[in-house]
C-alpha atoms as a PDB file:
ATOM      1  CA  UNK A   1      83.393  96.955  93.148  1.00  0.00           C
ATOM      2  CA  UNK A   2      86.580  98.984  91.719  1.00  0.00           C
ATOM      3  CA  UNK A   3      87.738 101.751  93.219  1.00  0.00           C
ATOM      4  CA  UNK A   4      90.695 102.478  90.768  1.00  0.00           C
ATOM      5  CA  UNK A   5      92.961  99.237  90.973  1.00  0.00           C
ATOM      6  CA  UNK A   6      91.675  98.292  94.397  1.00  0.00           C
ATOM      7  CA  UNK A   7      88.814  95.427  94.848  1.00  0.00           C
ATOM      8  CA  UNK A   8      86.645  96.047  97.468  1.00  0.00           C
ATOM      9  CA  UNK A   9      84.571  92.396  97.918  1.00  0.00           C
ATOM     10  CA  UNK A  10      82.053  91.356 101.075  1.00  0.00           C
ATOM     11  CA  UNK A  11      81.976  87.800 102.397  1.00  0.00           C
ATOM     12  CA  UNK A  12      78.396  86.479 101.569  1.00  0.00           C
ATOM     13  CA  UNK A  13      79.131  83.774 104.263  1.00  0.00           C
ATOM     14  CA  UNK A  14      77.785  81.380 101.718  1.00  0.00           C
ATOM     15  CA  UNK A  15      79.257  79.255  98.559  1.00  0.00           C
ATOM     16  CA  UNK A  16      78.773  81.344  94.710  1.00  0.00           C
ATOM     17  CA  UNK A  17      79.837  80.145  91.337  1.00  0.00           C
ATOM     18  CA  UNK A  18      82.204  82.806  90.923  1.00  0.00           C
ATOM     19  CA  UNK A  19      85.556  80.656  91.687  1.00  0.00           C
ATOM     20  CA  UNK A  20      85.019  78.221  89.001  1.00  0.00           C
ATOM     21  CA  UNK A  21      87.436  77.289  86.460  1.00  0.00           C
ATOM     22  CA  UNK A  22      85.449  78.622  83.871  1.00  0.00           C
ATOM     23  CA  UNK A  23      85.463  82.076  85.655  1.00  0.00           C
ATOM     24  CA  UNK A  24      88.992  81.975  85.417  1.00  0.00           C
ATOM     25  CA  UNK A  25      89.308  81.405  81.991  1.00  0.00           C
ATOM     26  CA  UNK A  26      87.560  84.401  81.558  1.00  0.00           C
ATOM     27  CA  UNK A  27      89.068  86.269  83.366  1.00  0.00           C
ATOM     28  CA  UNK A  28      92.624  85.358  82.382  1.00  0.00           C
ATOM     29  CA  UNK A  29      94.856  87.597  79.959  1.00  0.00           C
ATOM     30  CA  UNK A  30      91.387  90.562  79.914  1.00  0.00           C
ATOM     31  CA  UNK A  31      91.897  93.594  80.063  1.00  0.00           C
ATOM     32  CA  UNK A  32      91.645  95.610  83.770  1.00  0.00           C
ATOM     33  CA  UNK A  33      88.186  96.961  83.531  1.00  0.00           C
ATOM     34  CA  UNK A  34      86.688  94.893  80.873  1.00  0.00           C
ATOM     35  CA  UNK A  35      84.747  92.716  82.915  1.00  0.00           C
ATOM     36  CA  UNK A  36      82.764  92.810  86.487  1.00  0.00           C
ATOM     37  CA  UNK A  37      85.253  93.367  89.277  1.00  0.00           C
ATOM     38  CA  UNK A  38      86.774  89.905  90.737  1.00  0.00           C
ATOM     39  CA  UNK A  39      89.592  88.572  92.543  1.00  0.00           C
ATOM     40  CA  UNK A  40      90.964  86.876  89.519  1.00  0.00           C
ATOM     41  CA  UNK A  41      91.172  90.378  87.602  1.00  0.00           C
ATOM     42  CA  UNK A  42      93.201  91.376  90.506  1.00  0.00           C
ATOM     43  CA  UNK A  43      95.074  88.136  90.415  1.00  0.00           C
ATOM     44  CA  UNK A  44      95.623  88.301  86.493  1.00  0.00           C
ATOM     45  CA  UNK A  45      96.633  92.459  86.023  1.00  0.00           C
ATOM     46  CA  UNK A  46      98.745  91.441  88.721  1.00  0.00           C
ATOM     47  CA  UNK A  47     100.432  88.576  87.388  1.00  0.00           C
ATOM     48  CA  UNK A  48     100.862  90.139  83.383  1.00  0.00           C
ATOM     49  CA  UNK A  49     102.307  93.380  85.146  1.00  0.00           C
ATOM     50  CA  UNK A  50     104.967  91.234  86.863  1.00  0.00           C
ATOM     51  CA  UNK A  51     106.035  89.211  83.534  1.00  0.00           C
ATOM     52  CA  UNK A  52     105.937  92.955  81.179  1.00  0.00           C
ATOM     53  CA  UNK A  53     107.780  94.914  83.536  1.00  0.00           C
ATOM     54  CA  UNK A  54     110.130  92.430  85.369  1.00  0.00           C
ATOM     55  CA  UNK A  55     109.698  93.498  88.310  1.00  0.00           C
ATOM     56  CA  UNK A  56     107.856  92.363  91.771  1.00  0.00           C
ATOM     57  CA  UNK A  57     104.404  92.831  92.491  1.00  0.00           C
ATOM     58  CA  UNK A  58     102.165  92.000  95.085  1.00  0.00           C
ATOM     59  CA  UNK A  59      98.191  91.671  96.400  1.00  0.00           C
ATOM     60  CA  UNK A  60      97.704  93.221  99.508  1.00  0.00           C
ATOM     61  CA  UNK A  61      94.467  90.827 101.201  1.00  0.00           C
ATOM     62  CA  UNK A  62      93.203  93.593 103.950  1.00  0.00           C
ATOM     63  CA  UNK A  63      89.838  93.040 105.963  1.00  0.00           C
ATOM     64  CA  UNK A  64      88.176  92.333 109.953  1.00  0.00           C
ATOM     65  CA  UNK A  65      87.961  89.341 111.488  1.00  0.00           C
ATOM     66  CA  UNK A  66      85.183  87.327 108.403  1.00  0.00           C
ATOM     67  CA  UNK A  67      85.845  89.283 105.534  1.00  0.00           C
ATOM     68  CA  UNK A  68      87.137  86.374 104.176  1.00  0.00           C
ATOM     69  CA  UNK A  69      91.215  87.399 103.653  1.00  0.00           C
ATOM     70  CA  UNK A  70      92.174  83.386 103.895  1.00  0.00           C
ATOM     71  CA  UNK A  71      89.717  82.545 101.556  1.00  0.00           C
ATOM     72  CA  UNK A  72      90.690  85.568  99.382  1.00  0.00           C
ATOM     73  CA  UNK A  73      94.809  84.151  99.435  1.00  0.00           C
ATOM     74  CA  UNK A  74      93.535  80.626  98.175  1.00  0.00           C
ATOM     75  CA  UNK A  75      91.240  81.777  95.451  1.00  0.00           C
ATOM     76  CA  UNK A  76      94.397  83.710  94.449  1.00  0.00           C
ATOM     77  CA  UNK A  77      97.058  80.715  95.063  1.00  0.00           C
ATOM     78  CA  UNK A  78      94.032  78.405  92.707  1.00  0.00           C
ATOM     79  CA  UNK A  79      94.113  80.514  90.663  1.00  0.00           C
ATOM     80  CA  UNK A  80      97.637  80.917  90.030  1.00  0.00           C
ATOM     81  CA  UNK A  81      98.024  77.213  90.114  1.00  0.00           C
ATOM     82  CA  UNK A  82      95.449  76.644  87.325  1.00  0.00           C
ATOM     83  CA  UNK A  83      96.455  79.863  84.779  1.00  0.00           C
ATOM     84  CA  UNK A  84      99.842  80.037  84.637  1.00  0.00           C
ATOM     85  CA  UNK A  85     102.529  77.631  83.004  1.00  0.00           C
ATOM     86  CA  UNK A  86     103.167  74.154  84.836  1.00  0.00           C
ATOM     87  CA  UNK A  87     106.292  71.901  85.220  1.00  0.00           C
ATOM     88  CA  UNK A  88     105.992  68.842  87.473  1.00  0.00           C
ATOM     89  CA  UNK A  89     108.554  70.673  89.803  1.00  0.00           C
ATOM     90  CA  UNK A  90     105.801  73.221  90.016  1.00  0.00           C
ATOM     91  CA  UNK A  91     103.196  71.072  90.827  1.00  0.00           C
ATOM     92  CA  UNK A  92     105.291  70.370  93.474  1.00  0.00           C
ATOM     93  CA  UNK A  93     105.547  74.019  94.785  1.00  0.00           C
ATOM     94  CA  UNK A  94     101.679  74.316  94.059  1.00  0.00           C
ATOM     95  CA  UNK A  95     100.476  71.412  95.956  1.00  0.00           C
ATOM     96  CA  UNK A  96     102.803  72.930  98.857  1.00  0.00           C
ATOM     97  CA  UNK A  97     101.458  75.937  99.410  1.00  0.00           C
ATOM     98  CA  UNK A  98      97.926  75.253  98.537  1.00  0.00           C
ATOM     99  CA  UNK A  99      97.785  72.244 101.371  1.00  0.00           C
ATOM    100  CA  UNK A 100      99.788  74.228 104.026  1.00  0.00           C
ATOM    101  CA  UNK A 101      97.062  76.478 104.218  1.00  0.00           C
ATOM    102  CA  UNK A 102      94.978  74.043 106.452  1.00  0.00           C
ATOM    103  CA  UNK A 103      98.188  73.098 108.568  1.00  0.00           C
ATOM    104  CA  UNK A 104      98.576  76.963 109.304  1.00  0.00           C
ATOM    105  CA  UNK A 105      95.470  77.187 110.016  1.00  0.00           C
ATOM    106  CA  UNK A 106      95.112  74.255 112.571  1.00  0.00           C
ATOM    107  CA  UNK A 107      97.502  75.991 114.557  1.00  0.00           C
ATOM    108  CA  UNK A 108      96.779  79.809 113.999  1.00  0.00           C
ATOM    109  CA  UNK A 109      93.020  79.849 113.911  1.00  0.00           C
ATOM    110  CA  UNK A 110      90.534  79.827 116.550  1.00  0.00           C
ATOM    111  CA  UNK A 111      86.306  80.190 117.243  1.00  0.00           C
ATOM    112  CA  UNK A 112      86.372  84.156 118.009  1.00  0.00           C
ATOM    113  CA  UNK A 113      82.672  85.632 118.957  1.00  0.00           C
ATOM    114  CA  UNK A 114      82.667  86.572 115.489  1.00  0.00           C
ATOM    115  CA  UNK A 115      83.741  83.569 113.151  1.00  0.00           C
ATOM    116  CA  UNK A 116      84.594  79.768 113.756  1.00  0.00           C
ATOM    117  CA  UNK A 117      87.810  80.024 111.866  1.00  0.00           C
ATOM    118  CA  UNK A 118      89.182  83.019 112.707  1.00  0.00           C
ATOM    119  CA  UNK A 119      92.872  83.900 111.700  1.00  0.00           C
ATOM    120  CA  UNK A 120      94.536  84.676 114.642  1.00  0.00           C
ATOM    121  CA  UNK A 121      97.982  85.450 112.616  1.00  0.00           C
ATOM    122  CA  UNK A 122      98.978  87.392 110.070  1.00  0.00           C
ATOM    123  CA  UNK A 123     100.423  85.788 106.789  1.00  0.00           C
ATOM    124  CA  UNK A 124     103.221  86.796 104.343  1.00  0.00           C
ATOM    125  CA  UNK A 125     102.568  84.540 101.122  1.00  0.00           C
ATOM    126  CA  UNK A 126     105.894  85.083  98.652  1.00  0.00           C
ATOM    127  CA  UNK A 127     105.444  83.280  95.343  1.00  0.00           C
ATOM    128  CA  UNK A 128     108.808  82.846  93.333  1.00  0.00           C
ATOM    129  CA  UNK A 129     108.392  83.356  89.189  1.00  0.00           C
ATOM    130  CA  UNK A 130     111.531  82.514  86.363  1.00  0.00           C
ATOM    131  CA  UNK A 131     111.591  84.652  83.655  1.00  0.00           C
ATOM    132  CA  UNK A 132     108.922  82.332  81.869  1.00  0.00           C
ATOM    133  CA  UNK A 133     106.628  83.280  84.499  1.00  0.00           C
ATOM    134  CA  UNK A 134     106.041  80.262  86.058  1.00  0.00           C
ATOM    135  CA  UNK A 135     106.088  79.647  89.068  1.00  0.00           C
ATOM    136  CA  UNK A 136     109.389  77.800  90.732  1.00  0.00           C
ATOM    137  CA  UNK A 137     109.022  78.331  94.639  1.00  0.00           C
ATOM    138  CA  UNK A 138     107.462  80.132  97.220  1.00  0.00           C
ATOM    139  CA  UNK A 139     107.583  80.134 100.817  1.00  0.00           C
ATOM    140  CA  UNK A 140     104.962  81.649 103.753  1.00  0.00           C
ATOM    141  CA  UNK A 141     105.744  83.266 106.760  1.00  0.00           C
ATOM    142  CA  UNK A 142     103.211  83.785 109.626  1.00  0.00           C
ATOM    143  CA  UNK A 143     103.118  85.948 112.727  1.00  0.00           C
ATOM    144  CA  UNK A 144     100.708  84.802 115.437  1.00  0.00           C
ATOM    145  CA  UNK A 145      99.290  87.739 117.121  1.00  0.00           C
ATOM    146  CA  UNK A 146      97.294  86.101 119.488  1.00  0.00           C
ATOM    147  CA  UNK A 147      99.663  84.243 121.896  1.00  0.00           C
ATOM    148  CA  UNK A 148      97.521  84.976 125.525  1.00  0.00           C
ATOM    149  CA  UNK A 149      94.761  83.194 123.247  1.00  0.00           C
ATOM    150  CA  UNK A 150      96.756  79.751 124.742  1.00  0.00           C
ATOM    151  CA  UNK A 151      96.693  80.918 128.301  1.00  0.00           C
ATOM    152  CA  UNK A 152      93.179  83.093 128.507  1.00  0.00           C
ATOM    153  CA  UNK A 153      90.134  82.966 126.599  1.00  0.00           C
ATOM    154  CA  UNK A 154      86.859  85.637 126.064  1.00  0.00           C
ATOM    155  CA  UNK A 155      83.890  83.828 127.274  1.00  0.00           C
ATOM    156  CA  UNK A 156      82.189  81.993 123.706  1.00  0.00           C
ATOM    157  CA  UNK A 157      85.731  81.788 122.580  1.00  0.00           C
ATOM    158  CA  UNK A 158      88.593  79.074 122.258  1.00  0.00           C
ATOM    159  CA  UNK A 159      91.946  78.129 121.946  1.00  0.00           C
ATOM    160  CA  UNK A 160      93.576  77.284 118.494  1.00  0.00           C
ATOM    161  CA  UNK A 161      91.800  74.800 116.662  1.00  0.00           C
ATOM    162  CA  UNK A 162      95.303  72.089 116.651  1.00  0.00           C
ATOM    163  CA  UNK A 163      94.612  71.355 120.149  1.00  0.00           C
ATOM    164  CA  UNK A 164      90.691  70.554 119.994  1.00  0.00           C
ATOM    165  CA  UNK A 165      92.030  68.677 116.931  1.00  0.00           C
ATOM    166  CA  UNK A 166      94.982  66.914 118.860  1.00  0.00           C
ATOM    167  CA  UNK A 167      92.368  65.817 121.715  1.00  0.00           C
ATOM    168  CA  UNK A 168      90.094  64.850 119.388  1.00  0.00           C
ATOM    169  CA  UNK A 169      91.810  62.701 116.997  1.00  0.00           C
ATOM    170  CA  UNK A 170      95.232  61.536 118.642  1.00  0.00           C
ATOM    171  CA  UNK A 171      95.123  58.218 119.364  1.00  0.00           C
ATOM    172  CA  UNK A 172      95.055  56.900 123.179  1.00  0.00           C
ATOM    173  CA  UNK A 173      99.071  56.130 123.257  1.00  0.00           C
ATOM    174  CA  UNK A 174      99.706  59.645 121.864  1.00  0.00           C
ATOM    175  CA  UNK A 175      97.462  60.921 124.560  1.00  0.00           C
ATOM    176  CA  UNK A 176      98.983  59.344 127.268  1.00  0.00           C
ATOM    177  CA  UNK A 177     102.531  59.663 126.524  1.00  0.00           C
ATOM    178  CA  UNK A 178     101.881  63.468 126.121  1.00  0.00           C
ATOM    179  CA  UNK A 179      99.847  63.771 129.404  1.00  0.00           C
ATOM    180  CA  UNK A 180      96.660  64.873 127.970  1.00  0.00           C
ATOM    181  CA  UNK A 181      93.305  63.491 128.670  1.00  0.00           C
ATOM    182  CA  UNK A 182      90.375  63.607 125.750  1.00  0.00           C
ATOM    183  CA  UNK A 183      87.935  65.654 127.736  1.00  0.00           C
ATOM    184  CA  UNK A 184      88.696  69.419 126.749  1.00  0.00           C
ATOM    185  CA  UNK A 185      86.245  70.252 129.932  1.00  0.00           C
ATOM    186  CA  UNK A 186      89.235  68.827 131.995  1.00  0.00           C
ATOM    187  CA  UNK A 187      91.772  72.135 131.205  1.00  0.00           C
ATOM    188  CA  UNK A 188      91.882  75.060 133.267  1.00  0.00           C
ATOM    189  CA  UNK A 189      92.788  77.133 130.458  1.00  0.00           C
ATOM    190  CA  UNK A 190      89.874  76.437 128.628  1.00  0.00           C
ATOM    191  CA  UNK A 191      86.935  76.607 131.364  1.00  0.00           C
ATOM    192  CA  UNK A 192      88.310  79.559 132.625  1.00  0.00           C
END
């Protein structure tokens, strides 16, 4: 629902066909309040604000731990990337941003009592128009918040996911030459 220019939207925890690129056709260049309340209205008033006014704008993703803020940023970023004006050096900036996502989140998410791929850091997403409105660059700055997560753990909880993933997939050389064994059972900071 609305509450003036605000979206307030609940994780369903499962997959809808609401983030389809039909749905953002439809929702593209539409008036605020003309349609039912979604992200891409947000993303879209947004966006036309920013290219009428010439000025900066920006979507404040708020929420608790699996309300679904990292999903909300990259149903923003798709959209973006599908709606507005491309250049190949923009495809370029696209493709960036939309595959550092799982990167970040290799290294700043972790199983919390409450969701599997928790955020444990907050994220500053800055998306660079020209006066064409098109996007030319962007950049993304994160703050982990969660540092004693790599030293100390609340029982049904883990570490950041990079390290399960570095165990699990790095091959035997890499293993040995960084003195790590396979076996995640065999850290003391992760039994504790």
């Amino acid at each position: 629902t609305y509450i003036g220019s605000l979206l307030v939207s609940v994780n369903p925890y499962q997959e809808l066909d609401i983030y389809t690129v039909a749905q953002m056709k439809l929702y593209r260049g539409v008036n605020f309040f003309e349609l039912p309340p979604h992200l891409y209205a947000i993303a879209d008033n947004a966006y036309r604000v920013m290219c009428s006014e010439y000025n900066n704008h920006f979507i404040l993703i708020s929420g608790e731990s699996g309300a679904g803020k990292t999903e909300a940023s990259k149903k923003i970023l798709q959209y973006y990337a599908v709606t507005c004006p491309t250049t190949e050096q923009l495809q370029t900036v696209r493709d960036r941003l939309l595959l550092s996502n799982p990167v970040l989140e290799a290294f700043g998410n972790a199983k919390t009592l409450r969701n599997d791929n928790s955020s444990r850091f907050g994220k500053y997403m800055d998306i660079q128009f020209d006066f064409k409105g098109a996007p030319v660059g962007g950049h993304i700055l994160s703050y982990l918040i969660e540092k004693s997560r790599v030293v100390h753990q609340n029982h049904g909880e883990r570490n950041f996911h990079i390290f399960y993933q570095l165990l699990e997939g790095g091959d035997k050389d890499l293993l040995c030459w960084l003195g790590l064994e396979r076996n995640p059972q065999k850290y003391t900071y992760l039994i504790q």
